[in-house]
Protein backbone atom coordinates (compact mmCIF):
# COMPACT_ATOMS: atom_id res chain seq x y z
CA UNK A 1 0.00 0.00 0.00
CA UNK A 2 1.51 3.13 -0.88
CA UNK A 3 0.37 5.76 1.91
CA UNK A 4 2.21 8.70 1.12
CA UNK A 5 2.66 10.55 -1.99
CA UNK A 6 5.48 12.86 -0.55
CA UNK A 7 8.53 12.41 1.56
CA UNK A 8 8.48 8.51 0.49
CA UNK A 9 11.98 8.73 1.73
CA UNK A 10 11.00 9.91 5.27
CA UNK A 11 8.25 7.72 5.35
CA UNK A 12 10.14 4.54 4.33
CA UNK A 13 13.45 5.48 7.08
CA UNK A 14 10.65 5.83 9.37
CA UNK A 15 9.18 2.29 8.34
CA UNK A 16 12.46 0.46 8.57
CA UNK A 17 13.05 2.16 12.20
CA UNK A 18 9.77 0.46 13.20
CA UNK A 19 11.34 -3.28 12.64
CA UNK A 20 9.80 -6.33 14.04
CA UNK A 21 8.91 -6.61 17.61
CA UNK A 22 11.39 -6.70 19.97
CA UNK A 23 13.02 -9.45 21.74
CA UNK A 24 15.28 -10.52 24.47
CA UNK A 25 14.44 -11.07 27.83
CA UNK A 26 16.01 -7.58 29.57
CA UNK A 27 14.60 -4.33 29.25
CA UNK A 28 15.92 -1.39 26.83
CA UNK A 29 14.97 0.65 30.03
CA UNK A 30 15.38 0.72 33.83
CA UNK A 31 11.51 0.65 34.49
CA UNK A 32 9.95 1.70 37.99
CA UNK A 33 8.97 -0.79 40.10
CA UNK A 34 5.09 -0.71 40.98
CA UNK A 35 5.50 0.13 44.25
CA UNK A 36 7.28 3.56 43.27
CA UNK A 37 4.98 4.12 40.69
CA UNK A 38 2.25 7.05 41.56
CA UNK A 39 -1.19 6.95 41.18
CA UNK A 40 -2.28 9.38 38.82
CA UNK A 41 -5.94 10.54 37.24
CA UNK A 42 -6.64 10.65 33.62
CA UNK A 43 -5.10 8.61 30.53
CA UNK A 44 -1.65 8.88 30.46
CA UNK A 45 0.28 11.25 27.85
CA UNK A 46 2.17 9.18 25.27
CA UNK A 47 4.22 12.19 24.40
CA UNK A 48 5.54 11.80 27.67
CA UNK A 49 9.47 10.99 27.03
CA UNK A 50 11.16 8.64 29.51
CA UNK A 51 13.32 11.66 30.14
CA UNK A 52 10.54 13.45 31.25
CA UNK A 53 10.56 15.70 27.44
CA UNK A 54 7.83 15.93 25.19
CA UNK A 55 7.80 14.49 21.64
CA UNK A 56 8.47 17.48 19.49
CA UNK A 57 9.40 15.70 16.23
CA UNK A 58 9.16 12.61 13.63
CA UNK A 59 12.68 11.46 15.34
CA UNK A 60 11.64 11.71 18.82
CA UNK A 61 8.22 9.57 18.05
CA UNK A 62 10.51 6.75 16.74
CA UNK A 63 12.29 7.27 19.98
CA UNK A 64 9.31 7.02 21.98
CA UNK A 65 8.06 4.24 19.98
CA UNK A 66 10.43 1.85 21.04
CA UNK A 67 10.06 3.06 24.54
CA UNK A 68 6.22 2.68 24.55
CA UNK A 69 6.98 -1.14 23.05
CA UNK A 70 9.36 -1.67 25.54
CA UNK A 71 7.46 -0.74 28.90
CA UNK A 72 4.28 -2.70 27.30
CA UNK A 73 6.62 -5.68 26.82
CA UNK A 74 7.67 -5.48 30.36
CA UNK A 75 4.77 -4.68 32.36
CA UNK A 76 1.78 -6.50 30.10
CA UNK A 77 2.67 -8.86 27.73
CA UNK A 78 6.26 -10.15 28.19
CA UNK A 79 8.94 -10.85 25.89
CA UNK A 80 9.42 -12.53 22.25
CA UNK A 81 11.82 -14.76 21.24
CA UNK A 82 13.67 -13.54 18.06
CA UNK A 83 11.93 -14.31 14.75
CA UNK A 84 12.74 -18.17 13.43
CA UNK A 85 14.44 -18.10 9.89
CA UNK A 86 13.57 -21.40 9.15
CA UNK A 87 9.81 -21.63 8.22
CA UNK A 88 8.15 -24.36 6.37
CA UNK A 89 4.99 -25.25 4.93
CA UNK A 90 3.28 -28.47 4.38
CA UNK A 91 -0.12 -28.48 2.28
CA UNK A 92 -2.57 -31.05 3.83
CA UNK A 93 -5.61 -30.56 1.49
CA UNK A 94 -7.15 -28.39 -0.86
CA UNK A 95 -10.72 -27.86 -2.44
CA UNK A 96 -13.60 -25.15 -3.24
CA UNK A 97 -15.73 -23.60 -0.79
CA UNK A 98 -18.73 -21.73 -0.49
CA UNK A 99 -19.65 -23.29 -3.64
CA UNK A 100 -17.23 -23.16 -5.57
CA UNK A 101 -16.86 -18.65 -4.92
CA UNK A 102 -13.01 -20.21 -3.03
CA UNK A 103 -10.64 -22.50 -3.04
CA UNK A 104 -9.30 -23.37 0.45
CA UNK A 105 -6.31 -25.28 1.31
CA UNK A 106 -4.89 -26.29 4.67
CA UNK A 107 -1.59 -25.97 5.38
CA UNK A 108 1.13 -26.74 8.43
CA UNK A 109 3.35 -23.92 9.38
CA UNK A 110 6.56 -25.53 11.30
CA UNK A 111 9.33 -23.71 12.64
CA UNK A 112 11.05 -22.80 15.78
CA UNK A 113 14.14 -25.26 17.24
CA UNK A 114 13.73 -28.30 14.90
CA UNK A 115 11.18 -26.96 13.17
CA UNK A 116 9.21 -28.35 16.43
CA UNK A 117 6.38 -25.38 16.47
CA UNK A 118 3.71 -26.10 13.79
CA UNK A 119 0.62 -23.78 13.42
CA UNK A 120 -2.05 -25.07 11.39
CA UNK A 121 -3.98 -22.76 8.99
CA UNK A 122 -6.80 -22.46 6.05
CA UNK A 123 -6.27 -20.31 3.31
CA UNK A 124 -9.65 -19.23 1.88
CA UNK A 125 -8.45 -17.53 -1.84
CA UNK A 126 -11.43 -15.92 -4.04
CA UNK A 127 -11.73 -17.84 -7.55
CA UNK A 128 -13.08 -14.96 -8.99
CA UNK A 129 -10.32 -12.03 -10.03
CA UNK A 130 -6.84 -13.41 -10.58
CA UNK A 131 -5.01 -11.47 -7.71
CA UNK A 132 -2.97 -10.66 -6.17
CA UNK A 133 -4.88 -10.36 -3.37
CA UNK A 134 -5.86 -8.30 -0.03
CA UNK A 135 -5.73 -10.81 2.89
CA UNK A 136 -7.46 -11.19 6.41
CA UNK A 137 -6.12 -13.42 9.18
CA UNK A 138 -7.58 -13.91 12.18
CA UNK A 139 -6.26 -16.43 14.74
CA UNK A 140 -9.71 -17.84 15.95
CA UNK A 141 -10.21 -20.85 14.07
CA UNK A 142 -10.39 -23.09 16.56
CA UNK A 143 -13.90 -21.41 17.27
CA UNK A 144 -14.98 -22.76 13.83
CA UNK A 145 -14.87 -20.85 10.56
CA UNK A 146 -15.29 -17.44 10.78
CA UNK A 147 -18.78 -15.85 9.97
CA UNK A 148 -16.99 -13.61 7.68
CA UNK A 149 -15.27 -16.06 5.22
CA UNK A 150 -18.13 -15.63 2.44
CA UNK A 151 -18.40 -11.88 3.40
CA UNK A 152 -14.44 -11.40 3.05
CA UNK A 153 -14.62 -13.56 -0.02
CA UNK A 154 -17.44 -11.70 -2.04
CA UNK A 155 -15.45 -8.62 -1.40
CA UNK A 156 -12.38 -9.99 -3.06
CA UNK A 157 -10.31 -10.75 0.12
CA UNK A 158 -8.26 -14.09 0.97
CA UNK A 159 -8.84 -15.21 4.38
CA UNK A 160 -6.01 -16.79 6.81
CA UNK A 161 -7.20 -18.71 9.53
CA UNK A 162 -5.04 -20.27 11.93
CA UNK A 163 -5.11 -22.22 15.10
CA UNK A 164 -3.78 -20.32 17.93
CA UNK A 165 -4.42 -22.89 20.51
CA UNK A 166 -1.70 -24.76 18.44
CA UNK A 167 0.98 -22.12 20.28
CA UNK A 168 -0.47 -22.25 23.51
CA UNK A 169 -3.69 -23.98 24.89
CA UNK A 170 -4.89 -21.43 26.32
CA UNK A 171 -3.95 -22.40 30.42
CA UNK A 172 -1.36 -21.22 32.93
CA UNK A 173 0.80 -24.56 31.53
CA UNK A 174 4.01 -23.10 30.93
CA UNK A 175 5.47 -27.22 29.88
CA UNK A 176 3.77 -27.13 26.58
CA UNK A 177 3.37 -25.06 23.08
CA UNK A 178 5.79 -23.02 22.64
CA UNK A 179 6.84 -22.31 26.22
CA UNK A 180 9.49 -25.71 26.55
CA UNK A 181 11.15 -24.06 23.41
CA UNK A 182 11.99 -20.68 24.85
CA UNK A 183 12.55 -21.42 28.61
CA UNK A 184 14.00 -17.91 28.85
CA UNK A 185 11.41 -15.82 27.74
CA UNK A 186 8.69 -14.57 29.84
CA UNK A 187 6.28 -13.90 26.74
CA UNK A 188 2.76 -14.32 28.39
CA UNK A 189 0.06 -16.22 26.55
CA UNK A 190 -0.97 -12.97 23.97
CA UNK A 191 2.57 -12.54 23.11
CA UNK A 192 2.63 -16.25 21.97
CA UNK A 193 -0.88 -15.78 20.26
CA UNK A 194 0.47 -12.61 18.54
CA UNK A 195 3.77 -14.71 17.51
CA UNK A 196 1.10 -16.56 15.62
CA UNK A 197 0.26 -13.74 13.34
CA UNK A 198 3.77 -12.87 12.38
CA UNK A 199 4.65 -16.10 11.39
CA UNK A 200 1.32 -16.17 9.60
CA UNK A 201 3.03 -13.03 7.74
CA UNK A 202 5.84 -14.50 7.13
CA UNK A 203 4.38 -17.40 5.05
CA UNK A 204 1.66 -14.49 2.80
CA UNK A 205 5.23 -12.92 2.17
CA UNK A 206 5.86 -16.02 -0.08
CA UNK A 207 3.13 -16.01 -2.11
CA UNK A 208 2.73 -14.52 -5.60
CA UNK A 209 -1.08 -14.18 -5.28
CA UNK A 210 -0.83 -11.82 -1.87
CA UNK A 211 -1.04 -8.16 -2.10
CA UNK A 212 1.80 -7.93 0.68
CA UNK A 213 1.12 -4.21 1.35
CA UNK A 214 -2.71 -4.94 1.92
CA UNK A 215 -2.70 -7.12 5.08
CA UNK A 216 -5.46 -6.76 7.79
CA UNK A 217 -5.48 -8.65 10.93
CA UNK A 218 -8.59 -9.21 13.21
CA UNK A 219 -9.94 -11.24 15.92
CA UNK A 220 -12.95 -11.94 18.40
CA UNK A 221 -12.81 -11.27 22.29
CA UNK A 222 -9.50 -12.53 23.39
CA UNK A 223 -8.81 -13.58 19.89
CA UNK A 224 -9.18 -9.39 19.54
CA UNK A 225 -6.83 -8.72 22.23
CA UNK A 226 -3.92 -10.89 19.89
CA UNK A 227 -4.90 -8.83 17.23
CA UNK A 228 -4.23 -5.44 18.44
CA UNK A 229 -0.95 -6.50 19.84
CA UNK A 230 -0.08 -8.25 16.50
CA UNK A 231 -0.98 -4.99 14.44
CA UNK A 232 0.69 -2.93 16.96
CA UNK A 233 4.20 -4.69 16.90
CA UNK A 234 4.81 -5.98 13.49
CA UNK A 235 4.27 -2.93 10.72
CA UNK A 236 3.92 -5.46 8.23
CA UNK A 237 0.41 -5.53 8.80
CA UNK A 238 -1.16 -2.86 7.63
CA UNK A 239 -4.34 -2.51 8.89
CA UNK A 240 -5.32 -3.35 12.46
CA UNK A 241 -9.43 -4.17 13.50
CA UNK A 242 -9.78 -5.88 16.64
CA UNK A 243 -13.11 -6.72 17.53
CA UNK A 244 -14.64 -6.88 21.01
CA UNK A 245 -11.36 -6.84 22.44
CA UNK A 246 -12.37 -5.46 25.84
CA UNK A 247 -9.39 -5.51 29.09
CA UNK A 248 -5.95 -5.57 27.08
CA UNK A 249 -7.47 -4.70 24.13
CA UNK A 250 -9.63 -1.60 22.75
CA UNK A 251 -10.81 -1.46 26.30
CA UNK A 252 -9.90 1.58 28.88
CA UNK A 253 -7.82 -0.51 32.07
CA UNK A 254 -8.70 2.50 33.92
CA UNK A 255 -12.49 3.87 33.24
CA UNK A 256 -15.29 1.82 32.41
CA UNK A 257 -19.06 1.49 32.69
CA UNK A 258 -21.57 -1.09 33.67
CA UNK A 259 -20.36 -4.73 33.79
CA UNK A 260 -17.12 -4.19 32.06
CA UNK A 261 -14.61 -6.65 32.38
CA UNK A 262 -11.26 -5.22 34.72
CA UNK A 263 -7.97 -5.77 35.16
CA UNK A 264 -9.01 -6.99 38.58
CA UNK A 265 -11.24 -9.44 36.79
CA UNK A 266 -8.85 -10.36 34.13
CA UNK A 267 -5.66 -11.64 36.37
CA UNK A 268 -7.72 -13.38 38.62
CA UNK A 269 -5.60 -16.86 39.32
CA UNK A 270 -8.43 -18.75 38.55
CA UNK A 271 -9.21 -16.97 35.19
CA UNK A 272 -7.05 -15.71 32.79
CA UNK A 273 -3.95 -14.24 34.72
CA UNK A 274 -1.73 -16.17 32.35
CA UNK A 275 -2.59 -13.96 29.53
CA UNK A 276 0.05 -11.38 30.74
CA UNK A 277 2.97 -11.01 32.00
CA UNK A 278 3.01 -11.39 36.02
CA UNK A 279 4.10 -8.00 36.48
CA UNK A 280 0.66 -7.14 35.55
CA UNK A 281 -1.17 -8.27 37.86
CA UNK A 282 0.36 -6.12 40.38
CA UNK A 283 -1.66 -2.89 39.81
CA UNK A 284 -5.15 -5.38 39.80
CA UNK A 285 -5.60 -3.03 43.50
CA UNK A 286 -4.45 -0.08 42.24
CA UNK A 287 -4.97 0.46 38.50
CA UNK A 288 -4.27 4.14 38.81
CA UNK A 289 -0.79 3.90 39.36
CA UNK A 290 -0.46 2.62 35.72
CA UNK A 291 1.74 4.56 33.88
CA UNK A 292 -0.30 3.50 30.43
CA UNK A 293 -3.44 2.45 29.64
CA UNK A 294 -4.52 0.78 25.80
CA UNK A 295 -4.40 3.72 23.99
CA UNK A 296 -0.48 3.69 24.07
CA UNK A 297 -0.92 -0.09 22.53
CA UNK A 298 -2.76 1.56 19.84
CA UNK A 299 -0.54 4.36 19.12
CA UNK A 300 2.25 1.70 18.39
CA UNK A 301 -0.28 1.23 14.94
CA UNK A 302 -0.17 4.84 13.82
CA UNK A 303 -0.02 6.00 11.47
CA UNK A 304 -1.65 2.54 9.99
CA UNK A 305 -5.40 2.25 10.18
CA UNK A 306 -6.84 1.43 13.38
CA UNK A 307 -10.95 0.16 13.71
CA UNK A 308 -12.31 -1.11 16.79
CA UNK A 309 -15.65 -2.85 16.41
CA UNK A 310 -17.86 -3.92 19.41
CA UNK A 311 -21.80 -4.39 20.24
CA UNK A 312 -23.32 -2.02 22.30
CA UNK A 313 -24.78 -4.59 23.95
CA UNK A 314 -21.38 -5.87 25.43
CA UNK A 315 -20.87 -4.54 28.46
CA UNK A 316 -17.86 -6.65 29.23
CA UNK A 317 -16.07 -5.98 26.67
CA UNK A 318 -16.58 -1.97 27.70
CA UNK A 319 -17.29 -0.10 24.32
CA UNK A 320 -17.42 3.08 26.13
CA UNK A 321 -14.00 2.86 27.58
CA UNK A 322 -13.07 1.79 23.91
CA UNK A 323 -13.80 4.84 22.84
CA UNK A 324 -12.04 6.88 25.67
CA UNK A 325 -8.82 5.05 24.60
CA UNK A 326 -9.36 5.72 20.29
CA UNK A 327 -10.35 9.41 21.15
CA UNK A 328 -6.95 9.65 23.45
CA UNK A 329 -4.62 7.99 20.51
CA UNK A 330 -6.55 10.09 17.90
CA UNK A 331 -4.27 12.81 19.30
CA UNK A 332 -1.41 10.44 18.06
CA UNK A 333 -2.85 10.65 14.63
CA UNK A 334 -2.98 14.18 14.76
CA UNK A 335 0.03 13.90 15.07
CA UNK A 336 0.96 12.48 11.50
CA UNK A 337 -1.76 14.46 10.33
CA UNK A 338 -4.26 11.26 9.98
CA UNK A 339 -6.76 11.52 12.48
CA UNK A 340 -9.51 9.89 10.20
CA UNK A 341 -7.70 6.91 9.99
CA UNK A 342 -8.49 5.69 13.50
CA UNK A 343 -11.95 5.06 15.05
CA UNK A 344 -14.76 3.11 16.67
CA UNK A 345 -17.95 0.93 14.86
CA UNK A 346 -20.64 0.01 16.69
CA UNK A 347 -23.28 -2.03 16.23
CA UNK A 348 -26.88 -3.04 18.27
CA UNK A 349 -25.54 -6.73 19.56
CA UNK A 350 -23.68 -8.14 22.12
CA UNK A 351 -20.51 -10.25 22.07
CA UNK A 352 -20.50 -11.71 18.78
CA UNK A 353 -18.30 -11.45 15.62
CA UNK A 354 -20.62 -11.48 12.65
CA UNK A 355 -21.06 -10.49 8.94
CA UNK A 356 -22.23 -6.69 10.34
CA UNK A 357 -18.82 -6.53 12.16
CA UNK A 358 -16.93 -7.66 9.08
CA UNK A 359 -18.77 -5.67 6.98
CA UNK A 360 -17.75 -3.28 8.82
CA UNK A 361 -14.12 -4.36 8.50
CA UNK A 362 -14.17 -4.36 4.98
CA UNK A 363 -15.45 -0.91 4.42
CA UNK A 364 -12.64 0.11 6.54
CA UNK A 365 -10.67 -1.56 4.24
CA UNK A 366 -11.38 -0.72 1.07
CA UNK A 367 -11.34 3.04 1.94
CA UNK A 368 -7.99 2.74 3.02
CA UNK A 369 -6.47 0.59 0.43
CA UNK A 370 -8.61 1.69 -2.63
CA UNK A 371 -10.21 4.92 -2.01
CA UNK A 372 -14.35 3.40 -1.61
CA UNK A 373 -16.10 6.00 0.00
CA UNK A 374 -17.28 4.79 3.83
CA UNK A 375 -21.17 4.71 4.68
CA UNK A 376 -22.13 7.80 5.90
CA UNK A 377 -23.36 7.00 9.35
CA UNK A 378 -20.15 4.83 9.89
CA UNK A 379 -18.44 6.98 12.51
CA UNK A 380 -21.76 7.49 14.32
CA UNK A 381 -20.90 8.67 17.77
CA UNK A 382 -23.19 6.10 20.61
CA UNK A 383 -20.76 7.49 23.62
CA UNK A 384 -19.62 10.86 24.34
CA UNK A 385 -15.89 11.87 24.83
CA UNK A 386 -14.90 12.70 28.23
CA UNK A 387 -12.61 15.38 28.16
CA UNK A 388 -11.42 15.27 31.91
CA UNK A 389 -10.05 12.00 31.08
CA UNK A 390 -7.79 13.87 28.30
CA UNK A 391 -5.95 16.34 30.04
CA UNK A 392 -3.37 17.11 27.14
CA UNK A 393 -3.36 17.28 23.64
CA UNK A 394 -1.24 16.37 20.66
CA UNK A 395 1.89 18.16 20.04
CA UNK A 396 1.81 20.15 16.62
CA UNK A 397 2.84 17.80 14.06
CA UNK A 398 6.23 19.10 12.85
CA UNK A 399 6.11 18.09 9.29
CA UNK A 400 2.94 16.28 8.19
CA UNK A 401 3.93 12.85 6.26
CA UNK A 402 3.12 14.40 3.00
CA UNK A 403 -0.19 13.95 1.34
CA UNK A 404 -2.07 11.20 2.42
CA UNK A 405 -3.99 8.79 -0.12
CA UNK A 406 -6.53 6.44 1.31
């Protein structure tokens, strides 16, 4: 996808600053310990140097990129492993679909120390239209085939599915998936899931039918949570659209309404505490002394299209506290002069991932990679923006990234 007209130079230096995620189990930075941390109100300033400066320029947000990436690394979601270089595939099976509109074919991903970390997958590729291709992957297959798959078809997009669960099952066992592999890494549960995606990237960079600068990842519930850290980390991906992601996703960790799932709620032992890193957990009591909250996950995707798409109807997955979080890292788009390329869709439902949501996803799509005009009630505002929350602003954006094509 080419996103900018002018300064291509800038924009690509900027790019190959970005990198993969990181890896390495110690720190770039000497981070406070929670019990020094201070409690304070409102969502955090990403701006906010670790020097205690303020991002003035293009240079200092790279800078403060890797810092941002760093801290969330340390204190959420723990650290990768470095990329494996020796991926291979095995096709299982292949035949049409949705009669006869795809073909799909199932493949094994293996890699890792003895090529001992498979991931299964189905690619779903249109028959109509000779590509190459946009392409979806979401990581939830193991709930089944994705509601979307004749949607995402019709509209001309391949689908990746994989397995997930084939990384990590999903428990607080740290002597299976991936974990016996990389003893020394304390990646939590979504960093493994995440993992998943890259690799799943790394095998769409292979193929001649793949439109490699038109890749969207997605996901459902904690499936949505992957996805936002996948799209965040890896700027391969160009396009990021988690769906009810809730706590560690879209979701504010500090404000919410109704019924909303917490960070108290979500590192319960007896739940899902193996998500994240441990480190985590520690600010269950005190939230407030956070010194982030998901919007700085987000700003990690700027200036690449961010959609969040929940049901109003899900209270757990807190909607309204998504849209605290995309108002606070529109600021970050300001910043790059994009601020229409982040945002919230909302639908009547609850906590579901259906044709509407992909729909939705698609629309979002197209207008970024081919210029389709968006409904005209798609940004329709359900919540109002709470400006206490927001207690600073974006700083003015020293050299908008040239003009900006959709």
């Amino acid at each position: 996808m080419t996103i900018f007209s002018t300064n291509k130079i800038l924009f690509l230096f900027v790019i190959a600053l970005w990198g993969t995620p990181l890896s390495g189990q110690v720190p770039a930075y000497n981070f406070p310990s929670f019990d020094t941390l201070i409690a304070k109100r409102g969502l955090p300033d990403p701006f906010i140097m670790f020097d205690g400066s303020r991002v003035k320029t293009l240079e200092d947000w790279e800078k403060q990129r890797m810092y941002i990436k760093d801290m969330l690394l340390y204190y959420q979601y723990g650290y990768y492993p470095p990329d494996p270089k020796n991926l291979k595939v095995e096709i299982k099976s292949s035949k049409a679909i949705l009669n006869g509109k795809a073909m799909e074919t199932r493949l094994i991903l293996s890699m890792g120390p003895n090529n001992s970390i498979t991931i299964r997958v189905d690619l779903s590729v249109p028959v109509k239209g000779s590509g190459p291709f946009p392409v979806v992957i979401t990581g939830d297959r193991e709930w089944g085939r994705t509601e979307g798959l004749e949607v995402a078809t019709d509209r001309g997009y391949i689908v990746a599915d994989f397995y997930r669960t084939d990384l990590d099952p999903d428990n607080d066992d740290r002597t299976n998936g991936v974990h016996p592999h990389y003893p020394e890494y304390d990646w939590a549960t979504l960093s493994v899931w995440a993992w998943g995606y890259y690799r799943v990237v790394d095998y769409l960079m292979t193929l001649e039918n793949v439109d490699k600068d038109k890749i969207v990842v997605t996901g459902h519930s904690r499936g949505g949570k992957t996805a936002l850290l996948a799209g965040a980390m890896d700027s391969r991906i160009a396009i990021v659209v988690p769906n009810g992601s809730g706590a560690g996703g879209c979701g504010c960790l500090k404000y919410m309404q109704g019924g909303a799932e917490s960070l108290m709620r979500i590192t319960r032992p007896d739940k899902w505490h193996y998500w994240f890193q441990p480190r985590f957990s520690d600010f269950k009591r005190r939230v407030e002394r956070l010194p982030f909250d998901q919007h700085f996950l987000k700003a990690l995707v700027a200036p690449r299209p961010l959609l969040c798409t929940d049901g109003l109807e899900d209270e757990w997955a807190n909607p309204w506290g998504a849209h605290q979080t995309q108002e606070a890292v529109r600021e970050v788009y300001k910043f790059f002069g994009v601020p229409e390329k982040v945002g919230c869709h909302l639908r009547q439902g609850g906590h579901d991932h259906n044709p509407e949501d992909w729909e939705a996803l698609l629309d979002f799509s197209d207008y970024n990679f081919f210029g389709k005009a968006l409904p005209s009630d798609f940004y329709k505002e359900n919540f109002d923006k709470v400006d206490s929350l927001l207690n600073w602003k974006s700083p003015v954006p020293p050299n908008p990234l040239g003009d900006i094509n959709p």
